[in-house]
Protein backbone atom coordinates (compact mmCIF):
# COMPACT_ATOMS: atom_id res chain seq x y z
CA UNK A 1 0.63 -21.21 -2.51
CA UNK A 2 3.89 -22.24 -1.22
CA UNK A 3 5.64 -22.48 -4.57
CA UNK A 4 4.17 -18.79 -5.21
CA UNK A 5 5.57 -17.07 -2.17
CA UNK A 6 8.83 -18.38 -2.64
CA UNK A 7 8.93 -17.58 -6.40
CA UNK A 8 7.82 -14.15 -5.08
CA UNK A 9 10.62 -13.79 -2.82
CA UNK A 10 13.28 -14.94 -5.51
CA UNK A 11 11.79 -13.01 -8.23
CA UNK A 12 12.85 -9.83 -5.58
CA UNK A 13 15.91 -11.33 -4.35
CA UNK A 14 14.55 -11.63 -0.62
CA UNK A 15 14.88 -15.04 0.07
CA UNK A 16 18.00 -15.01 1.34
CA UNK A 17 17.51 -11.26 3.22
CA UNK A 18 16.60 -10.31 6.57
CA UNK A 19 12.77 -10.22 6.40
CA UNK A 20 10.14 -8.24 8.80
CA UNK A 21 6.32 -9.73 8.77
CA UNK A 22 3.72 -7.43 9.67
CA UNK A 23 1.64 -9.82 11.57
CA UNK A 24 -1.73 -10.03 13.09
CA UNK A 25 -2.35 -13.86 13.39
CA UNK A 26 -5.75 -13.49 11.54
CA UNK A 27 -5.51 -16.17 8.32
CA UNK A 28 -3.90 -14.20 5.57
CA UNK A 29 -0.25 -13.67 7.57
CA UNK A 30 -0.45 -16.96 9.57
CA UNK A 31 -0.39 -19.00 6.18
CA UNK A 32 2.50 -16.76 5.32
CA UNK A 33 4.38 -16.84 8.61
CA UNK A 34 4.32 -20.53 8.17
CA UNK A 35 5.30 -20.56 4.59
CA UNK A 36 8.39 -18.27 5.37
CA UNK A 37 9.66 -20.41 8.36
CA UNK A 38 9.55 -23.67 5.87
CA UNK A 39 11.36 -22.00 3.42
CA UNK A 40 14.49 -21.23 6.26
CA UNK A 41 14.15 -17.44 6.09
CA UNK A 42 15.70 -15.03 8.14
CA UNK A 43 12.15 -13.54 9.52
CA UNK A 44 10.63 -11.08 12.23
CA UNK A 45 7.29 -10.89 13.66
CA UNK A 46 6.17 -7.82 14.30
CA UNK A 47 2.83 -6.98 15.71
CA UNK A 48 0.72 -3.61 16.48
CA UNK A 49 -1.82 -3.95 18.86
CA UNK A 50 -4.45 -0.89 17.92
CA UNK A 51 -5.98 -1.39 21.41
CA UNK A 52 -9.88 -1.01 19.69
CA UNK A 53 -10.81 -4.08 21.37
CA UNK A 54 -9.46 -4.52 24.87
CA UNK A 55 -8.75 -7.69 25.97
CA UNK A 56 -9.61 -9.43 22.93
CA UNK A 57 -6.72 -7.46 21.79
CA UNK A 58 -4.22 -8.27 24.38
CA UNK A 59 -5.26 -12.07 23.77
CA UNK A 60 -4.46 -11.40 20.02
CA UNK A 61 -1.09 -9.86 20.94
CA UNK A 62 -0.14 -12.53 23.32
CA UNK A 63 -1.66 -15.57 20.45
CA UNK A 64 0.83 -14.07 17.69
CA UNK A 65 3.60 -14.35 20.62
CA UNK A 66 2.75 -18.17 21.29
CA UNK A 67 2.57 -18.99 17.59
CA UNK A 68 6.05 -17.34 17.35
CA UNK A 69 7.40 -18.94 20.03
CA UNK A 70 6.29 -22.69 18.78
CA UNK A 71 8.13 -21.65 15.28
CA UNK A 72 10.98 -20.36 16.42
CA UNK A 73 10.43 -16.70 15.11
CA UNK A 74 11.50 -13.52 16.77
CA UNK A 75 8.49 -11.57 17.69
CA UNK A 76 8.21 -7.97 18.33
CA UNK A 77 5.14 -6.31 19.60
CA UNK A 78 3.88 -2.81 20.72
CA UNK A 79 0.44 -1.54 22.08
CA UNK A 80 -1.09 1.72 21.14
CA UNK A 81 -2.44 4.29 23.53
CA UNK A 82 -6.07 4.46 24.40
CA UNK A 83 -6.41 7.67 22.07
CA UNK A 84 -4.10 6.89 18.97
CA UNK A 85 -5.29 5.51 16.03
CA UNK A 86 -9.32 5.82 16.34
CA UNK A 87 -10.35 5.75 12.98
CA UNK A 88 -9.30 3.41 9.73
CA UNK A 89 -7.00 6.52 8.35
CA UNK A 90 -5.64 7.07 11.71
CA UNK A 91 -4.53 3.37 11.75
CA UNK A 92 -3.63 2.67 8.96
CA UNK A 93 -0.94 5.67 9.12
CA UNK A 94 0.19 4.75 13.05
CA UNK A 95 0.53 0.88 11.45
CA UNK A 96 3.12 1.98 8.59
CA UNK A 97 4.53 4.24 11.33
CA UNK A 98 5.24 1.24 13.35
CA UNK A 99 6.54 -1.09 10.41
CA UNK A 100 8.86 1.75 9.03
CA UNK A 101 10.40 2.43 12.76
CA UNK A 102 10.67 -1.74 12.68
CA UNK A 103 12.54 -1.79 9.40
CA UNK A 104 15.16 1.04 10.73
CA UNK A 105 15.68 -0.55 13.99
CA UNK A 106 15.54 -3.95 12.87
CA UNK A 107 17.98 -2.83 10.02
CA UNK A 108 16.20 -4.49 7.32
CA UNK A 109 14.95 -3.03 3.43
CA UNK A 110 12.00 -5.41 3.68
CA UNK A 111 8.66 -5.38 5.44
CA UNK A 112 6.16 -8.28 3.98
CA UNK A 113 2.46 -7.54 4.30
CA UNK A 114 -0.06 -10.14 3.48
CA UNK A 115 -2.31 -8.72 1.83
CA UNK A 116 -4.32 -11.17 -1.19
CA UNK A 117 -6.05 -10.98 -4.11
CA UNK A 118 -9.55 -10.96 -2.51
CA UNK A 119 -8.12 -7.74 -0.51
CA UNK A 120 -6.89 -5.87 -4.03
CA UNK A 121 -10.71 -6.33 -5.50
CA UNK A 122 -12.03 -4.63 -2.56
CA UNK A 123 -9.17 -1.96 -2.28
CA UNK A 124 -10.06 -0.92 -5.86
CA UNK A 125 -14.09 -1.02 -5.53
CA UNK A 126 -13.59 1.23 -2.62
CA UNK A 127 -10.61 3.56 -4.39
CA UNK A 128 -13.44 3.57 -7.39
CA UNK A 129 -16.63 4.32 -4.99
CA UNK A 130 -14.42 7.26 -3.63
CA UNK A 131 -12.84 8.46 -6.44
CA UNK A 132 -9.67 7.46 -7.61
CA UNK A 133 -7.87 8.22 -11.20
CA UNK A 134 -6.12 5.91 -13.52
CA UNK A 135 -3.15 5.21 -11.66
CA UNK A 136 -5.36 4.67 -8.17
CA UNK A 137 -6.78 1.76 -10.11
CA UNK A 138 -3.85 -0.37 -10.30
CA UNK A 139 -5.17 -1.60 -6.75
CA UNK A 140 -2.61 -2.75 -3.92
CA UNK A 141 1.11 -3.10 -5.50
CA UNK A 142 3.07 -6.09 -5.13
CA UNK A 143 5.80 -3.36 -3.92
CA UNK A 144 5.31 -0.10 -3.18
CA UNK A 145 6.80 2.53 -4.91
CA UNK A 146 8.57 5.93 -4.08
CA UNK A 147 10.87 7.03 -1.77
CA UNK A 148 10.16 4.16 0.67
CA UNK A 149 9.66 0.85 -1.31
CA UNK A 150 10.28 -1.49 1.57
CA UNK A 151 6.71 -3.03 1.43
CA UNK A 152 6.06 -6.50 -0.24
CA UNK A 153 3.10 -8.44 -1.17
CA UNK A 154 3.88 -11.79 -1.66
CA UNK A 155 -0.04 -13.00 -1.54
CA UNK A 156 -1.34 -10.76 -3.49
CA UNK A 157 -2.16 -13.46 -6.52
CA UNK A 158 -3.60 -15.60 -3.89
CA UNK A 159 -7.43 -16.10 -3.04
CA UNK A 160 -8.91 -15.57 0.11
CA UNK A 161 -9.93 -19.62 -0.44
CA UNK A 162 -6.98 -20.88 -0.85
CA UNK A 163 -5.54 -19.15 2.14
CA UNK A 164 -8.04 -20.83 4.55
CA UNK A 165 -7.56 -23.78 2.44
CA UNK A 166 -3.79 -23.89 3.16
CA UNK A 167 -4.56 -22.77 6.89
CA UNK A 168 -7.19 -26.02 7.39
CA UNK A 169 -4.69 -28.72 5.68
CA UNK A 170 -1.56 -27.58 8.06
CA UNK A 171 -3.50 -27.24 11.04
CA UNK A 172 -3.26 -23.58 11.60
CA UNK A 173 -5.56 -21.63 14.26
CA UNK A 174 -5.80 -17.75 13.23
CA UNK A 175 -6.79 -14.66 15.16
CA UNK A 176 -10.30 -14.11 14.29
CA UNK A 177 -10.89 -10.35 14.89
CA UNK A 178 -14.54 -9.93 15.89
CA UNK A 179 -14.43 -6.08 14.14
CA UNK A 180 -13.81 -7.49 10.78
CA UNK A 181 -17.82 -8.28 10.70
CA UNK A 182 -18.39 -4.66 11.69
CA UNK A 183 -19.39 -2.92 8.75
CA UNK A 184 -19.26 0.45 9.85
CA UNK A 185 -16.13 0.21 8.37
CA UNK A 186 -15.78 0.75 4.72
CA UNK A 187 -13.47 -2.18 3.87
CA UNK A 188 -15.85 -4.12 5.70
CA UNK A 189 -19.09 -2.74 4.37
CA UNK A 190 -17.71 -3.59 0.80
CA UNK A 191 -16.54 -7.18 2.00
CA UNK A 192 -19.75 -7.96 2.98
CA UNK A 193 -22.69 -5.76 1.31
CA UNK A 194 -21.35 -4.22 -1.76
CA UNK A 195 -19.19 -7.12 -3.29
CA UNK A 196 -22.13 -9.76 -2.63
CA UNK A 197 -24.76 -7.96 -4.25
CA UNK A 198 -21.78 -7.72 -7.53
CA UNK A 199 -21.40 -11.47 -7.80
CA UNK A 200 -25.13 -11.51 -8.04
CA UNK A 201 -24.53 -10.02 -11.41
CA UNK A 202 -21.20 -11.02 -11.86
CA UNK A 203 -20.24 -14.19 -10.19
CA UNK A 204 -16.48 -13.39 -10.90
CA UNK A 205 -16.40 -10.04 -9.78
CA UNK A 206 -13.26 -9.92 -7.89
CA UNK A 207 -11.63 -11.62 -10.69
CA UNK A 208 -13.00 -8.99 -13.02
CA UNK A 209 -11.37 -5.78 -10.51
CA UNK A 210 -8.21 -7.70 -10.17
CA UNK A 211 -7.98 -8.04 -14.50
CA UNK A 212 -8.46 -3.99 -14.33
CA UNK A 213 -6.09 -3.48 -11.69
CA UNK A 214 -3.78 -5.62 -14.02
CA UNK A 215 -4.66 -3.53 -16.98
CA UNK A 216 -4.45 -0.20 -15.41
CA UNK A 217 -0.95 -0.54 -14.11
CA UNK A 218 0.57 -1.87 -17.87
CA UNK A 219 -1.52 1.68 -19.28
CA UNK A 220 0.58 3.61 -16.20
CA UNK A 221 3.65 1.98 -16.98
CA UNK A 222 3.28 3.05 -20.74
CA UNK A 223 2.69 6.63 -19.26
CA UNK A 224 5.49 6.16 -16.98
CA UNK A 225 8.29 5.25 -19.58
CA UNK A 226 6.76 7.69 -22.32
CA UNK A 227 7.23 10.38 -19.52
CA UNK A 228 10.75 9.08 -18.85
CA UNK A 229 11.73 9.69 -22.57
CA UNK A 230 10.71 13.57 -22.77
CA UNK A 231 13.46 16.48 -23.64
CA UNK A 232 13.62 19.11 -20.43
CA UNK A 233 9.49 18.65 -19.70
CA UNK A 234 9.97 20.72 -17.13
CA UNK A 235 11.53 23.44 -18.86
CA UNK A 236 9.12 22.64 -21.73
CA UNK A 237 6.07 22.54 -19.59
CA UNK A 238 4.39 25.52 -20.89
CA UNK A 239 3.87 23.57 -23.95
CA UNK A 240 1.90 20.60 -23.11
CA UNK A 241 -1.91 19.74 -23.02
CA UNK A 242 -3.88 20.05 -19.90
CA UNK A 243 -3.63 16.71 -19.51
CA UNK A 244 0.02 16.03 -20.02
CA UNK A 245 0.89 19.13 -17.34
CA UNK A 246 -1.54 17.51 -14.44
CA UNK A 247 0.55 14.13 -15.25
CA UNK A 248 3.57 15.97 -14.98
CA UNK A 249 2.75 17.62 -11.86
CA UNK A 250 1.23 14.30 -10.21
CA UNK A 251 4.55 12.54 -10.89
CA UNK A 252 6.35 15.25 -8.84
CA UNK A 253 4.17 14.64 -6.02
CA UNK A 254 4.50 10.83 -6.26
CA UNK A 255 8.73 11.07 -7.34
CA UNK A 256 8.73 12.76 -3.44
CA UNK A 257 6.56 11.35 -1.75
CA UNK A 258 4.10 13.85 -0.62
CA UNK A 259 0.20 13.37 -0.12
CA UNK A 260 -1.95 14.64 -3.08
CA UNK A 261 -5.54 14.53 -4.45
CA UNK A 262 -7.06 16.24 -7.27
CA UNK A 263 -7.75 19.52 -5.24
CA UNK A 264 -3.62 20.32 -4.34
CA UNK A 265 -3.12 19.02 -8.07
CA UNK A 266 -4.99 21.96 -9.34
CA UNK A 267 -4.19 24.92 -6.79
CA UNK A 268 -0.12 24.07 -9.04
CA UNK A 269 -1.74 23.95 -11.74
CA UNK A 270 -3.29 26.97 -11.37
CA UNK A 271 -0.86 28.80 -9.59
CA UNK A 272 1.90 28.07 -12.77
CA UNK A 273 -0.56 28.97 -15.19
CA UNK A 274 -1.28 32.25 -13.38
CA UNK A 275 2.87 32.88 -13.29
CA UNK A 276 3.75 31.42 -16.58
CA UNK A 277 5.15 34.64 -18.23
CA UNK A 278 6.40 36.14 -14.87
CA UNK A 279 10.29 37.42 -15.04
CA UNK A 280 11.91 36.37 -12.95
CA UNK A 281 9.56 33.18 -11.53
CA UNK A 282 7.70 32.87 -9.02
CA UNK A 283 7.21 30.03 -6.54
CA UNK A 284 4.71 28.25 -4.47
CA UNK A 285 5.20 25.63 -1.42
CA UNK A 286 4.33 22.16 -2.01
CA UNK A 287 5.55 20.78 1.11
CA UNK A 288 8.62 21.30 3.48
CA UNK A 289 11.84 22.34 2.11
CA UNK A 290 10.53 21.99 -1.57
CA UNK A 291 8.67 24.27 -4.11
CA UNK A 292 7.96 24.83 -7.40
CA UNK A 293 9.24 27.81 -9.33
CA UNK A 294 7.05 28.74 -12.07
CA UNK A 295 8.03 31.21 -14.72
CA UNK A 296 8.49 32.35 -18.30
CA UNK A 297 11.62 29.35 -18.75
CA UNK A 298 9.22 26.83 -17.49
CA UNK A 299 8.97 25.37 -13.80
CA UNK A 300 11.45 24.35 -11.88
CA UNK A 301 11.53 21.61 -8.59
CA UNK A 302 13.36 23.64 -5.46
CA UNK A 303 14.57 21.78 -2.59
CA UNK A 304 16.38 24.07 0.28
């Protein structure tokens, strides 16, 4: 595990970088906040208390500090208001909120997260219960992509096991967060209801989601670099299958950055075939300060 993380870290050229830890002193970024501090790098602590708990919160928030403190590591915490971040969305978005702030302020291109291989299998079980296409099944990536690809995972090849495994043998005490047994949460109710009943008829079930994930993201990368190599596809849109124009219009959304499903995919989609021989184009918003221009020559991206 320690051999991993730092072959993670030179493999992206981080090792000698200022680093930022998103850190919650439960198992999976204790074992990593430890591993980091052996191998000498330059790393912050920073911690979001969501404020769902109460005091068991504010005992988290001031654990992470003391654990910090022993090591030597810069911590950096902040508390959320009573009414902010209330549901799993709602976190999750306030938490990247937090870490992107952190990055700016803290002048650094890299925020680790710890997330692990057991955490990828259920990502993609519940991206595949919802709904998801191809590219949503490559799972949790080992950096994110788009506009801001500050987020690393340098655990995600490592088990859940060997995490408490490392935790036990170097004497490390984590946060355990009482709500991560609640399973009126859906990462929770998959933790511990759905994936169970799976290893009953597949004992290596998360092994099994992770090989897709795997598989998935070479397929997307083929798509990727075919899409890379076409003549004016934009200009030549009007020419392509169904298929090929909801890929096309897909990667605009991811190239920029902007939210999408399947429903805002199709209302473009729609909207460019219903203006495809209009002179001169027409075009419709897809966020702020950008549309697309759709017309007899093809579409066209419009920032302004």
């Amino acid at each position: 595990m320690f051999q991993a993380v730092k072959d993670f870290l030179c493999k992206h050229g981080l090792l000698d970088k200022k680093l930022l830890l998103a850190f919650s002193g439960g198992w999976d970024s204790m074992c990593l906040l430890d591993i980091l501090v052996k191998l000498g790098a330059d790393v912050t602590a920073i911690h979001l208390n969501h404020n769902w708990r109460g005091d068991e919160s504010l005992a988290e928030a001031d654990a992470c500090g003391n654990f910090c403190r022993q090591l030597g590591v810069e911590f950096y915490c902040e508390t959320l208001a009573d009414d902010v971040a209330k549901t799993e969305t709602a976190a999750r978005e306030a938490r990247y909120e937090f870490f992107e702030r952190c990055a700016a302020d803290f002048k650094t291109a890299a925020v680790l997260t710890a997330h692990n291989y057991d955490d990828n299998a259920e990502t993609l079980m519940q991206r595949i219960i919802k709904g998801t296409g191809t590219r949503g099944l490559r799972g949790i990536e080992e950096r994110r992509e788009g506009t801001n690809a500050i987020f690393y995972r340098p655990l995600l090849g490592t088990g859940r096991e060997q995490i408490e495994q490392y935790a036990g043998a170097n004497n490390l005490t984590p946060n355990e967060d009482s709500s991560n047994s609640d399973t009126k949460y859906n990462r929770n109710f998959v933790r511990h209801k759905v994936l169970p009943l799976l290893k009953e008829i597949n004992p290596d079930v998360v092994k099994s989601l992770n090989s897709l994930s795997q598989l998935a993201a070479f397929d997307n990368q083929i798509i990727d670099e075919y899409l890379a190599a076409l003549k004016d596809p934009l200009k030549n849109f009007h020419t392509f299958s169904p298929a090929m124009k909801s890929r096309l219009i897909y990667k605009i959304f991811t190239d920029n950055g902007i939210d999408y499903d399947r429903t805002r995919i199709n209302i473009i989609l729609d909207f460019i075939e219903e203006n495809k021989n209009s002179k001169p184009a027409k075009k419709v918003s897809v966020t702020t300060g950008m549309w697309i221009a759709a017309g007899a020559g093809g579409i066209e991206v419009i920032r302004g």
